[in-house]
C-alpha atoms as a PDB file:
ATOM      1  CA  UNK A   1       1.967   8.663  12.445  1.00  0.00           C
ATOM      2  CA  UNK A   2      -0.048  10.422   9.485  1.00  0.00           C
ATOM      3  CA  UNK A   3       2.931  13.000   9.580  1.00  0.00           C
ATOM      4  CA  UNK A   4       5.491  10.744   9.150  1.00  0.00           C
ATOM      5  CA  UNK A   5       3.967   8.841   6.363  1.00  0.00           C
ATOM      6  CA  UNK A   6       3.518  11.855   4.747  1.00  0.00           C
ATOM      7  CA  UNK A   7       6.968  12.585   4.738  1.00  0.00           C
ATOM      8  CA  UNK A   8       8.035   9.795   4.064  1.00  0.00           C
ATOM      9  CA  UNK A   9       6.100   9.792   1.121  1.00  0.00           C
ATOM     10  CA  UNK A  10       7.515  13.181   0.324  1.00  0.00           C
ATOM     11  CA  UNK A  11      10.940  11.364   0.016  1.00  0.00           C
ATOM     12  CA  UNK A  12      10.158   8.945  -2.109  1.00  0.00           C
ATOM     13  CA  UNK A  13       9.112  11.486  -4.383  1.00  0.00           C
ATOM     14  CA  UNK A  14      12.760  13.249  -4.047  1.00  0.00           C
ATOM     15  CA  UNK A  15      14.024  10.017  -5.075  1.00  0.00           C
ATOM     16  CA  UNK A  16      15.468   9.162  -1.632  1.00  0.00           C
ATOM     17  CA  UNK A  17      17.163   5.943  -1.627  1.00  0.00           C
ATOM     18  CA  UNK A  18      15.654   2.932   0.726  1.00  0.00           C
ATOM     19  CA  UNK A  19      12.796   5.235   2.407  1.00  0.00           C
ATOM     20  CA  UNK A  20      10.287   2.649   1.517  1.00  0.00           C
ATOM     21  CA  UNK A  21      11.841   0.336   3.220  1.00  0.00           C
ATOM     22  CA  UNK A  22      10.828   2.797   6.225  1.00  0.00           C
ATOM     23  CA  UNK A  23       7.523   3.631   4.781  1.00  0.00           C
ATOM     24  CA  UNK A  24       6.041   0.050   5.154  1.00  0.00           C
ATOM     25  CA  UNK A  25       5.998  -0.855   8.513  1.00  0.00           C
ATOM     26  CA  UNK A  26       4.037   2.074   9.097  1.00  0.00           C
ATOM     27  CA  UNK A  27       1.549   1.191   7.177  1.00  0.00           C
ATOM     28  CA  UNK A  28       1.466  -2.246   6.954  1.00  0.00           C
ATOM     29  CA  UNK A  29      -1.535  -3.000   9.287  1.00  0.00           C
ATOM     30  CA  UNK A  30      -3.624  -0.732   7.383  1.00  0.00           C
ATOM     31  CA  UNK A  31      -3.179  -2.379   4.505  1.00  0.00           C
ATOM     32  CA  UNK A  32      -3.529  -5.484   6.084  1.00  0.00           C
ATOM     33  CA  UNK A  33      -6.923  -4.274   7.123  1.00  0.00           C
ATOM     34  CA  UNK A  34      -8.009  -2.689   3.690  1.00  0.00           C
ATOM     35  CA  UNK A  35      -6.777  -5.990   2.153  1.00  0.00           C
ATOM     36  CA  UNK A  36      -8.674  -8.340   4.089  1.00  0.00           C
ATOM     37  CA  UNK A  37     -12.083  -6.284   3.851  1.00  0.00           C
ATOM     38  CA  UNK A  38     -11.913  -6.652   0.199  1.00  0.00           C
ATOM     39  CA  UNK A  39     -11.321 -10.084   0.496  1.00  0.00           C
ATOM     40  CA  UNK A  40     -14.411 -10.798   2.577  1.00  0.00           C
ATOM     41  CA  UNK A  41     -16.245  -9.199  -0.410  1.00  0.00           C
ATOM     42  CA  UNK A  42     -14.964 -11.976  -2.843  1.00  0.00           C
ATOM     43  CA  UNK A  43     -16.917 -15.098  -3.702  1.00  0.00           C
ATOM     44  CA  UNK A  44     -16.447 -18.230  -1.680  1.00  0.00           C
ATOM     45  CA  UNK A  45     -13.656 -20.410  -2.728  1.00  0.00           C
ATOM     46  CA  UNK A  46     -11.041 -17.845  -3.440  1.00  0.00           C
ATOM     47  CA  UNK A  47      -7.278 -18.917  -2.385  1.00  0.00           C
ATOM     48  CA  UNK A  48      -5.348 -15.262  -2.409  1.00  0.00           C
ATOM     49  CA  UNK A  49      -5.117 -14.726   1.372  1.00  0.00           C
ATOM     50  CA  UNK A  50      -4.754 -11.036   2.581  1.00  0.00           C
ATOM     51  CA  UNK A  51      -0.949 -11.111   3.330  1.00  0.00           C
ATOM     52  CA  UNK A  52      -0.375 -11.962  -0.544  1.00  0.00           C
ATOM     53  CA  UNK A  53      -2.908  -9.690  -1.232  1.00  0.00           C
ATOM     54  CA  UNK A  54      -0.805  -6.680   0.543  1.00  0.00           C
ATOM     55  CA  UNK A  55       2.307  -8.015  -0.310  1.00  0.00           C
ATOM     56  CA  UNK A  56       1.598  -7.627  -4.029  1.00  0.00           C
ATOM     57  CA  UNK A  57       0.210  -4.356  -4.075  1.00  0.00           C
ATOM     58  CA  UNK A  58       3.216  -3.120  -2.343  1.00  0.00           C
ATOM     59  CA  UNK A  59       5.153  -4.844  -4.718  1.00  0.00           C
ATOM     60  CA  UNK A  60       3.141  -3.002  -7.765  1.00  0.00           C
ATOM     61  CA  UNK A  61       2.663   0.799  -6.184  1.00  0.00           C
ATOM     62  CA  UNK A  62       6.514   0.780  -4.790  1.00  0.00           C
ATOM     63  CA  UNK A  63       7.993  -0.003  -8.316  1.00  0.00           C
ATOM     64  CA  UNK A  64       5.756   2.574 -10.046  1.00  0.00           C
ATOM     65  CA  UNK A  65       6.839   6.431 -10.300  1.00  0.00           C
ATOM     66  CA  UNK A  66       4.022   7.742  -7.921  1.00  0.00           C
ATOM     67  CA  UNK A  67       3.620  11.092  -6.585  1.00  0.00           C
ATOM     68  CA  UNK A  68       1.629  10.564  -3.821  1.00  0.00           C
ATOM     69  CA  UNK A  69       0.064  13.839  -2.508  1.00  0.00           C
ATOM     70  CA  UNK A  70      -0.228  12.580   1.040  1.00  0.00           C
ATOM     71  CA  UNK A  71      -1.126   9.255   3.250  1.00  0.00           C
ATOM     72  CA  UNK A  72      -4.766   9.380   1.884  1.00  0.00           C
ATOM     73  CA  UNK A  73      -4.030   9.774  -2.311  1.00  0.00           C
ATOM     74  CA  UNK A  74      -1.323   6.768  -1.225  1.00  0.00           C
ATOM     75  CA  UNK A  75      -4.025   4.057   0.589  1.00  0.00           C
ATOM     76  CA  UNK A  76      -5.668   4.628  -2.698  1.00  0.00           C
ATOM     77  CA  UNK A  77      -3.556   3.985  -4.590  1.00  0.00           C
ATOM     78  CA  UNK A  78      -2.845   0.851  -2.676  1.00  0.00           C
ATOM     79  CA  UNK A  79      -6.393   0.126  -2.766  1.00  0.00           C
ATOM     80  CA  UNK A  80      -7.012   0.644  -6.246  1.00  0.00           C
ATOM     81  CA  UNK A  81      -3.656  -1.990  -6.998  1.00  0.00           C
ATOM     82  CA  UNK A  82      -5.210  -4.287  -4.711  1.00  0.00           C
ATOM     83  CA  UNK A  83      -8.446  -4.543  -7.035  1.00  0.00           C
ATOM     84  CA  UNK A  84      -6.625  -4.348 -10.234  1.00  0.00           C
ATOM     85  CA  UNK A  85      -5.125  -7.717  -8.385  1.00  0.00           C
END
């Protein structure tokens, strides 16, 4: 799985049309995870559940002009949108 993210990351880069659309079910879960770990570490009271949590970050790192190095540089990258958020 690391492999294909990685190229699948490479082809974003190359400015392949509609390979995110591929990218994110692979790594969906992950983020899910990430996502709800630093949710745990909010205060009490807070309403952003971990779905919305992903979905924005996806929706912020998949519009910007990354060049993602591999799967590693690209969860954080996602991780680093999801605390901007």
């Amino acid at each position: 799985m690391s492999a294909d993210v990685t190229q699948l990351l490479n082809a974003i880069e190359e400015g392949e049309p509609h390979v995110a659309e591929k990218l994110l079910p692979l790594v969906y879960e992950e983020l899910r995870r990430l996502a709800a770990s630093k949710m745990s570490q909010q205060p009490a009271g807070q309403t952003l559940q971990a779905t919305a949590l992903v979905h924005e970050a996806w929706l912020r790192i998949s519009k910007e002009n990354h060049r993602w190095e591999d799967r590693r540089h690209f969860f954080s990258a996602a991780a680093e949108a999801m605390r901007r958020i």
